[in-house]
PDB file of N, CA and C in Angstrom:
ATOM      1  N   UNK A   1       0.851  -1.180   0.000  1.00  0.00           N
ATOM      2  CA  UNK A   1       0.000   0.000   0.000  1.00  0.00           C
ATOM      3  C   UNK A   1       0.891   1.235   0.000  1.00  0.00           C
ATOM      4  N   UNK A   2       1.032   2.369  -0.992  1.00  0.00           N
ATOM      5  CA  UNK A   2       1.308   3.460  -1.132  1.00  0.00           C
ATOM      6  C   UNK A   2       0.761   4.429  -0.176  1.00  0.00           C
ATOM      7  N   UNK A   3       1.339   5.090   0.530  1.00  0.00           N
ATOM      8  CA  UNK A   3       1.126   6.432   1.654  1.00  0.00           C
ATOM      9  C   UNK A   3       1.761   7.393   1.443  1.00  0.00           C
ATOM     10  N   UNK A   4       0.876   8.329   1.821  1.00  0.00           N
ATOM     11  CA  UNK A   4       1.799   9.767   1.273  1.00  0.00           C
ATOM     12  C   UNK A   4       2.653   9.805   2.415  1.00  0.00           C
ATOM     13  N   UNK A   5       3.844  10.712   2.915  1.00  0.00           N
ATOM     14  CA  UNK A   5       4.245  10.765   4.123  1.00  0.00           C
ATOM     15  C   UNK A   5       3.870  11.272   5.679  1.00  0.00           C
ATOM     16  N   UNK A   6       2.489  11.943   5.376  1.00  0.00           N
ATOM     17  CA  UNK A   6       2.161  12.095   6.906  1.00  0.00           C
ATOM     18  C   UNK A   6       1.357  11.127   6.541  1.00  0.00           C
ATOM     19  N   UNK A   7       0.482  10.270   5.936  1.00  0.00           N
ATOM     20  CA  UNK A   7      -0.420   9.638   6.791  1.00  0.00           C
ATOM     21  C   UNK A   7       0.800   8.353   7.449  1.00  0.00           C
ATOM     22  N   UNK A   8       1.958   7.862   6.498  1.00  0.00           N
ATOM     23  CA  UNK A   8       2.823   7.406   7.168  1.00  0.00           C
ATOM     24  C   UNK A   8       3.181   7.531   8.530  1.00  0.00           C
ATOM     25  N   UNK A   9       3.344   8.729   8.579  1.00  0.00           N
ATOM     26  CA  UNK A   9       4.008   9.235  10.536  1.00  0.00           C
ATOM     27  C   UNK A   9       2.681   9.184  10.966  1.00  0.00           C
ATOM     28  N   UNK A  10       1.221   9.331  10.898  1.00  0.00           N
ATOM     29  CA  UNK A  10      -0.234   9.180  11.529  1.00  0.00           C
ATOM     30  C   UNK A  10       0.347   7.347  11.939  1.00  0.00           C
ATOM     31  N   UNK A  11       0.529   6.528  10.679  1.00  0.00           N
ATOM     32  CA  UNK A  11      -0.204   5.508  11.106  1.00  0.00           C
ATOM     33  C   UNK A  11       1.449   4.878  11.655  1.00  0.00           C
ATOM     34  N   UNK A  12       2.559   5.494  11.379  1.00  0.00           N
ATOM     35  CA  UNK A  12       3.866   5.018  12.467  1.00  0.00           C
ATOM     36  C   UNK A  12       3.076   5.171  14.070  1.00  0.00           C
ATOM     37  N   UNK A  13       2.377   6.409  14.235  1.00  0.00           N
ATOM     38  CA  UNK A  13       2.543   7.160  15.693  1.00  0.00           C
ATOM     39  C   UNK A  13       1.460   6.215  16.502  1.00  0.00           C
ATOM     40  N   UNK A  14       0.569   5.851  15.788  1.00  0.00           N
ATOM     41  CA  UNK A  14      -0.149   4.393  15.989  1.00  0.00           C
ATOM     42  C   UNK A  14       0.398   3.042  16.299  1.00  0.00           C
ATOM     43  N   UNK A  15       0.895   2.717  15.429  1.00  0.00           N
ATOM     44  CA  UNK A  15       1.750   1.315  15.655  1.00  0.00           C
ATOM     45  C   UNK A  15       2.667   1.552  16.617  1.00  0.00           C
ATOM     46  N   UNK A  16       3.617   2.914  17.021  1.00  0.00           N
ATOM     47  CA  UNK A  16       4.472   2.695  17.827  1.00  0.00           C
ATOM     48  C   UNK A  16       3.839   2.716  19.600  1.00  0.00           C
ATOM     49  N   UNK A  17       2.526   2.844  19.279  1.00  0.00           N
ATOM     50  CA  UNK A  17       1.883   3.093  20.801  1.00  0.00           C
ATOM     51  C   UNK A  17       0.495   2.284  20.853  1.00  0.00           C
ATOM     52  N   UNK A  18       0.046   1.198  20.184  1.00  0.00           N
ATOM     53  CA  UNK A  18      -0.832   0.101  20.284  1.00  0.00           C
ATOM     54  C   UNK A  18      -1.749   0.317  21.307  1.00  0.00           C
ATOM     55  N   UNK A  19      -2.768   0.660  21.221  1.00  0.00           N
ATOM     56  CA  UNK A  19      -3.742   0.730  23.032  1.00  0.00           C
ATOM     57  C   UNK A  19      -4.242   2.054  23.252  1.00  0.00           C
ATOM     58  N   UNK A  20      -2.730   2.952  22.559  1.00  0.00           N
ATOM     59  CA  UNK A  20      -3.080   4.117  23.338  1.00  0.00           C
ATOM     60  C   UNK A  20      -4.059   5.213  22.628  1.00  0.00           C
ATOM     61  N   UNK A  21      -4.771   6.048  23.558  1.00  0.00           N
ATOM     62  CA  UNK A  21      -5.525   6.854  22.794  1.00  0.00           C
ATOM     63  C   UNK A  21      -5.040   8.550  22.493  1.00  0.00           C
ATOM     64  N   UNK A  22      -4.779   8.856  21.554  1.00  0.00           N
ATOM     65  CA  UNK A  22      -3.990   9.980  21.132  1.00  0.00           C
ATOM     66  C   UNK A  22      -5.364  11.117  20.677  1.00  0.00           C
ATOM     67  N   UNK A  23      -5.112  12.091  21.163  1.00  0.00           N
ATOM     68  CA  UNK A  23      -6.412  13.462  21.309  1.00  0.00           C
ATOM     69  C   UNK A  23      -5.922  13.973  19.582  1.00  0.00           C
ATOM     70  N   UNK A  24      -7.051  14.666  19.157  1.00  0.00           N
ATOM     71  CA  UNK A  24      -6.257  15.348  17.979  1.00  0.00           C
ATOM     72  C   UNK A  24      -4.970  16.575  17.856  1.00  0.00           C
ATOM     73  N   UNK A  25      -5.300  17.004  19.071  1.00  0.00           N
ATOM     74  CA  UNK A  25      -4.157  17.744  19.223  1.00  0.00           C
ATOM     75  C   UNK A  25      -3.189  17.419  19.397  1.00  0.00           C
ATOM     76  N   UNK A  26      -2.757  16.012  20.140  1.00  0.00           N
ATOM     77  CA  UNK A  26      -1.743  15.373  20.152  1.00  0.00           C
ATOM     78  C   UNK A  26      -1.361  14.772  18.835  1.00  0.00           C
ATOM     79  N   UNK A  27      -1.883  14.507  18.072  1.00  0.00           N
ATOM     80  CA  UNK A  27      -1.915  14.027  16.930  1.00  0.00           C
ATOM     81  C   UNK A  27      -0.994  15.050  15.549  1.00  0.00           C
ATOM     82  N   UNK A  28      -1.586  16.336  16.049  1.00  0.00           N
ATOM     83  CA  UNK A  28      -1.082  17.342  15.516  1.00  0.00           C
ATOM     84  C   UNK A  28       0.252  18.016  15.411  1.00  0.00           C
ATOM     85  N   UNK A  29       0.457  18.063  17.010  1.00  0.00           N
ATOM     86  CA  UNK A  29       1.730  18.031  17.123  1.00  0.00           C
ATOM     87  C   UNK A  29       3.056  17.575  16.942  1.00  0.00           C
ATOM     88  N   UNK A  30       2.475  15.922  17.380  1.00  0.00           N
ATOM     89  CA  UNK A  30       3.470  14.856  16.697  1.00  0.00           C
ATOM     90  C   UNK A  30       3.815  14.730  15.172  1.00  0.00           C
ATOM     91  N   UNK A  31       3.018  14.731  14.730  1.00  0.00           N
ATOM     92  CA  UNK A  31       2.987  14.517  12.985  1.00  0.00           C
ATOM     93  C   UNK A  31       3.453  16.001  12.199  1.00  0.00           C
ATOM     94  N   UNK A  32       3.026  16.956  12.444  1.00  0.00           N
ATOM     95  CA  UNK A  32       2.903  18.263  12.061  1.00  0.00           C
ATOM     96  C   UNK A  32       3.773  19.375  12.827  1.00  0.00           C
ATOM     97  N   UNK A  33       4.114  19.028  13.980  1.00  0.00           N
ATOM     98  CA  UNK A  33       4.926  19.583  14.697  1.00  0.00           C
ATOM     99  C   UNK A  33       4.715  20.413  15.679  1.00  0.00           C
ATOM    100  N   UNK A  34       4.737  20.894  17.044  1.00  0.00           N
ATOM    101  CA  UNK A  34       4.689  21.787  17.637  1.00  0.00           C
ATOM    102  C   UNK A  34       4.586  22.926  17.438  1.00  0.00           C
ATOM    103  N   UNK A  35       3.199  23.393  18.029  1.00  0.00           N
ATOM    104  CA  UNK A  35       3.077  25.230  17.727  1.00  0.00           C
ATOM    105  C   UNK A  35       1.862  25.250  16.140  1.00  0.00           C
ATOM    106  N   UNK A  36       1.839  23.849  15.571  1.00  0.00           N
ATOM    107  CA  UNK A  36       0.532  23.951  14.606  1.00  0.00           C
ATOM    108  C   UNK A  36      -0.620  24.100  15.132  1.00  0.00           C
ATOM    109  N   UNK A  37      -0.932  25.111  14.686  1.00  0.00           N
ATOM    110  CA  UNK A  37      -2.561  25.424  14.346  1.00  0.00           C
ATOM    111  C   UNK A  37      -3.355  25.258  13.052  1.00  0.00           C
ATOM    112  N   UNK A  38      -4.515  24.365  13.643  1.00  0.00           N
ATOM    113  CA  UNK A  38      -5.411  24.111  11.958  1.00  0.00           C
ATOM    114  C   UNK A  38      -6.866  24.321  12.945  1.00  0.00           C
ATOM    115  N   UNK A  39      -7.305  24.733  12.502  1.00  0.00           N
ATOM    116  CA  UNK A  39      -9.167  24.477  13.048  1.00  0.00           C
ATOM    117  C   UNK A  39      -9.821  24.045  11.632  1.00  0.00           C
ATOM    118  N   UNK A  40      -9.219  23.021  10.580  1.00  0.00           N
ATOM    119  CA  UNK A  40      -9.874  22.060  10.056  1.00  0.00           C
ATOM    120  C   UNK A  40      -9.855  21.286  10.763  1.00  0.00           C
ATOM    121  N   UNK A  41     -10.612  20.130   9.676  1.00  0.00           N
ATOM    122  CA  UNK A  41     -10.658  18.555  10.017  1.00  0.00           C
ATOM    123  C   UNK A  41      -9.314  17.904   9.612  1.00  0.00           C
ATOM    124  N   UNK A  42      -8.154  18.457   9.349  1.00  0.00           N
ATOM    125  CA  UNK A  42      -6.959  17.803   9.068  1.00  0.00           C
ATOM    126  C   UNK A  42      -6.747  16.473   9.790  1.00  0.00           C
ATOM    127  N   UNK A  43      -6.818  15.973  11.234  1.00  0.00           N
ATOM    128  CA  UNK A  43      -6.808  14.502  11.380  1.00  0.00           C
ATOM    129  C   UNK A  43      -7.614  13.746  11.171  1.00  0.00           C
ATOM    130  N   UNK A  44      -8.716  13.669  11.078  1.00  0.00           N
ATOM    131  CA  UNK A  44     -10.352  13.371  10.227  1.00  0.00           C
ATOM    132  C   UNK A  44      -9.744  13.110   9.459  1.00  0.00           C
ATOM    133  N   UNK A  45      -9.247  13.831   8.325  1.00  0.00           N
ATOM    134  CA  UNK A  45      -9.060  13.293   6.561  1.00  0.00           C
ATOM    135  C   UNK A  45      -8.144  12.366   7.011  1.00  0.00           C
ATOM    136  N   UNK A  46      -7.200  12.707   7.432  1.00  0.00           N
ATOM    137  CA  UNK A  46      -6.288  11.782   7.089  1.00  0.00           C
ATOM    138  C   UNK A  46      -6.161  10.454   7.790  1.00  0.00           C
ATOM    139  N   UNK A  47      -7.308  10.078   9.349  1.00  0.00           N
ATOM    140  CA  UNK A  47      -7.675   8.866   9.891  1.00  0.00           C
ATOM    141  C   UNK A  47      -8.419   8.325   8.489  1.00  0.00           C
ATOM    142  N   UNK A  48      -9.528   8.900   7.995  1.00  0.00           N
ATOM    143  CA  UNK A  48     -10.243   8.484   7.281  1.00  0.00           C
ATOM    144  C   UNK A  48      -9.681   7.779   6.022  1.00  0.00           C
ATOM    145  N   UNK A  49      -8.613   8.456   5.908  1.00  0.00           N
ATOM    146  CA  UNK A  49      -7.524   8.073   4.414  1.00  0.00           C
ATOM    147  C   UNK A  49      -7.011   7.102   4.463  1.00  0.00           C
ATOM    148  N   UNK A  50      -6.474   6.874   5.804  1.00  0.00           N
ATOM    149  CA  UNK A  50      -5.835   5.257   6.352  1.00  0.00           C
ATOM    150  C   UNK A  50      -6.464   4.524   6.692  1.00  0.00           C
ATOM    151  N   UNK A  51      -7.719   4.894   7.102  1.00  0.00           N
ATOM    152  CA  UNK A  51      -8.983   3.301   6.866  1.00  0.00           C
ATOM    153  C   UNK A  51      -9.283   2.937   5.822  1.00  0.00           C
ATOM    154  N   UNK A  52      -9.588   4.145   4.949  1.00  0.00           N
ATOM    155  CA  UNK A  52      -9.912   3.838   3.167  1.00  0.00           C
ATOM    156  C   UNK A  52      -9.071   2.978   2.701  1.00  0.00           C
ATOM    157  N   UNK A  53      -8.075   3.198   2.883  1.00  0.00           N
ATOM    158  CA  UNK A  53      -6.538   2.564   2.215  1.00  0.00           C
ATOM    159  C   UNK A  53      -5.783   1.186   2.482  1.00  0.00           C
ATOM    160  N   UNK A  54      -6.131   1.095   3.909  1.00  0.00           N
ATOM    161  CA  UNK A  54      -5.496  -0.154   4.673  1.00  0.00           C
ATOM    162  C   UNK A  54      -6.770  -1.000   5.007  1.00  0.00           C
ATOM    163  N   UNK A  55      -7.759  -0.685   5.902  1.00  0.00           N
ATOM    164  CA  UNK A  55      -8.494  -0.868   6.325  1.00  0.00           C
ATOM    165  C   UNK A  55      -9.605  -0.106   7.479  1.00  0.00           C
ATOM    166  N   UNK A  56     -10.860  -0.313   7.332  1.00  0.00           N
ATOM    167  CA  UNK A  56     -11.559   0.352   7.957  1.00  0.00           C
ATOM    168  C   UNK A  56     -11.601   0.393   9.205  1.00  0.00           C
ATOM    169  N   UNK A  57     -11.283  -0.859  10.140  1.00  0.00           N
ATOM    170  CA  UNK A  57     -11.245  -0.688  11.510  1.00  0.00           C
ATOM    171  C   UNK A  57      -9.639  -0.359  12.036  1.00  0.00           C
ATOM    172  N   UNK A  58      -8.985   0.127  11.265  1.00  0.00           N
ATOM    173  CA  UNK A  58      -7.874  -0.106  11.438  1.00  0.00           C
ATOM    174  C   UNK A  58      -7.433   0.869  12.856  1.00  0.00           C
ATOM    175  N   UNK A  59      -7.791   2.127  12.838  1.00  0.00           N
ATOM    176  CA  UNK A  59      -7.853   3.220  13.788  1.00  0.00           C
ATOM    177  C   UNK A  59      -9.506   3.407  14.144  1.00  0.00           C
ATOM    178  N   UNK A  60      -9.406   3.192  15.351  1.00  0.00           N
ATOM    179  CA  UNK A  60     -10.435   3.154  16.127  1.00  0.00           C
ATOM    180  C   UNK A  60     -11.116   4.763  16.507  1.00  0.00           C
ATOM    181  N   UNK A  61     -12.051   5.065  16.311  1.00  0.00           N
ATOM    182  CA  UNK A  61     -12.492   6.615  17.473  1.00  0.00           C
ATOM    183  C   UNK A  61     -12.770   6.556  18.550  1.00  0.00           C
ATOM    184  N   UNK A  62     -12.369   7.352  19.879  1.00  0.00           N
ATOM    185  CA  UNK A  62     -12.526   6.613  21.237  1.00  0.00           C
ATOM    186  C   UNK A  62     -13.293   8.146  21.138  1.00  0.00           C
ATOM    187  N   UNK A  63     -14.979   7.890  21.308  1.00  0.00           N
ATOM    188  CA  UNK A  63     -15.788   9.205  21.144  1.00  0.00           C
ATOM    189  C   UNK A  63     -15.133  10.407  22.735  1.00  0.00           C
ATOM    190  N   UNK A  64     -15.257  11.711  22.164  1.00  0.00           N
ATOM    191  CA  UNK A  64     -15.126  12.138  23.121  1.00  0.00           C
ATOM    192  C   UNK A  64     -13.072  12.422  24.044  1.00  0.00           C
ATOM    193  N   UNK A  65     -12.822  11.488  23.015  1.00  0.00           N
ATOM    194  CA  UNK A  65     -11.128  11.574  23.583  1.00  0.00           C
ATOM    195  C   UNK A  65     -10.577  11.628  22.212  1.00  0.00           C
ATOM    196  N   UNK A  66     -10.274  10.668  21.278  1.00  0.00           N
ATOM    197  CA  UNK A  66      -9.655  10.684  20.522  1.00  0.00           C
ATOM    198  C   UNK A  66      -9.479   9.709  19.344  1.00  0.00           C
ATOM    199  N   UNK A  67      -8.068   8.902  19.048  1.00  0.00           N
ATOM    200  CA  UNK A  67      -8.406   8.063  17.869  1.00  0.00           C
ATOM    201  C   UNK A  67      -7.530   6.906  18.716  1.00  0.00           C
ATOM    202  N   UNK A  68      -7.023   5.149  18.248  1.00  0.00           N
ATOM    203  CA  UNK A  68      -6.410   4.482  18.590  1.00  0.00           C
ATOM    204  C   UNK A  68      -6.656   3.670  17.861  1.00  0.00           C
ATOM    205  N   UNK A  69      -5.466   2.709  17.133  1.00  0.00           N
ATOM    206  CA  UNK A  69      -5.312   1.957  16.765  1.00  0.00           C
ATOM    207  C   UNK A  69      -6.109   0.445  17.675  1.00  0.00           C
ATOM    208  N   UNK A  70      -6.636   0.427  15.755  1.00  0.00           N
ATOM    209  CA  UNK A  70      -8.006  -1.278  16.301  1.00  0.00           C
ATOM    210  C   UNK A  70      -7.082  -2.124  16.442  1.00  0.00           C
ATOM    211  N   UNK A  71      -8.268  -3.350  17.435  1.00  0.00           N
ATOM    212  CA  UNK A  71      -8.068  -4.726  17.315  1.00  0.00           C
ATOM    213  C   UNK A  71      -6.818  -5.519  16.219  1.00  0.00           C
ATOM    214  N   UNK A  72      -6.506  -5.815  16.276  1.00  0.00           N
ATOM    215  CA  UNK A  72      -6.405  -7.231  14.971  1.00  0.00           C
ATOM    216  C   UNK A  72      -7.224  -7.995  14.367  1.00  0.00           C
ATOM    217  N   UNK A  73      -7.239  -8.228  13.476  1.00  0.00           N
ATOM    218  CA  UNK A  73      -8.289  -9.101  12.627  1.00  0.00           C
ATOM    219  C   UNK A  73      -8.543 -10.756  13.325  1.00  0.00           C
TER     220      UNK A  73
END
């Protein structure tokens, strides 16, 4: 599967932390860097891009907190 390079570092920052639930702002920072500001949906598209792409349950939404990498098949 072809990835552009941030959804790469999205779905590295996932795999390297299995369980955990990451806020979008945290999300932002890590990938995009410290001190970004967006008031889009910029992690939206791009969770959404890596379910489209890999799979749909792949990143989980934990309502209310954030996103985390799913189950296993």
């Amino acid at each position: 599967v072809r990835l552009r390079a941030k959804e790469y570092q999205v779905l590295e920052l996932f795999l390297l932390s299995p369980g955990r639930v990451f806020t979008r702002e945290e999300i932002l920072e890590r990938v995009w860097g410290p001190g970004f500001e967006c008031s889009s949906n910029l992690v939206e598209v791009y969770v959404k891009n890596l379910r489209r792409r890999i799979r749909e349950n792949l990143i989980e939404t934990v309502r209310g907190l954030g996103y985390r990498l799913g189950e296993p098949l």
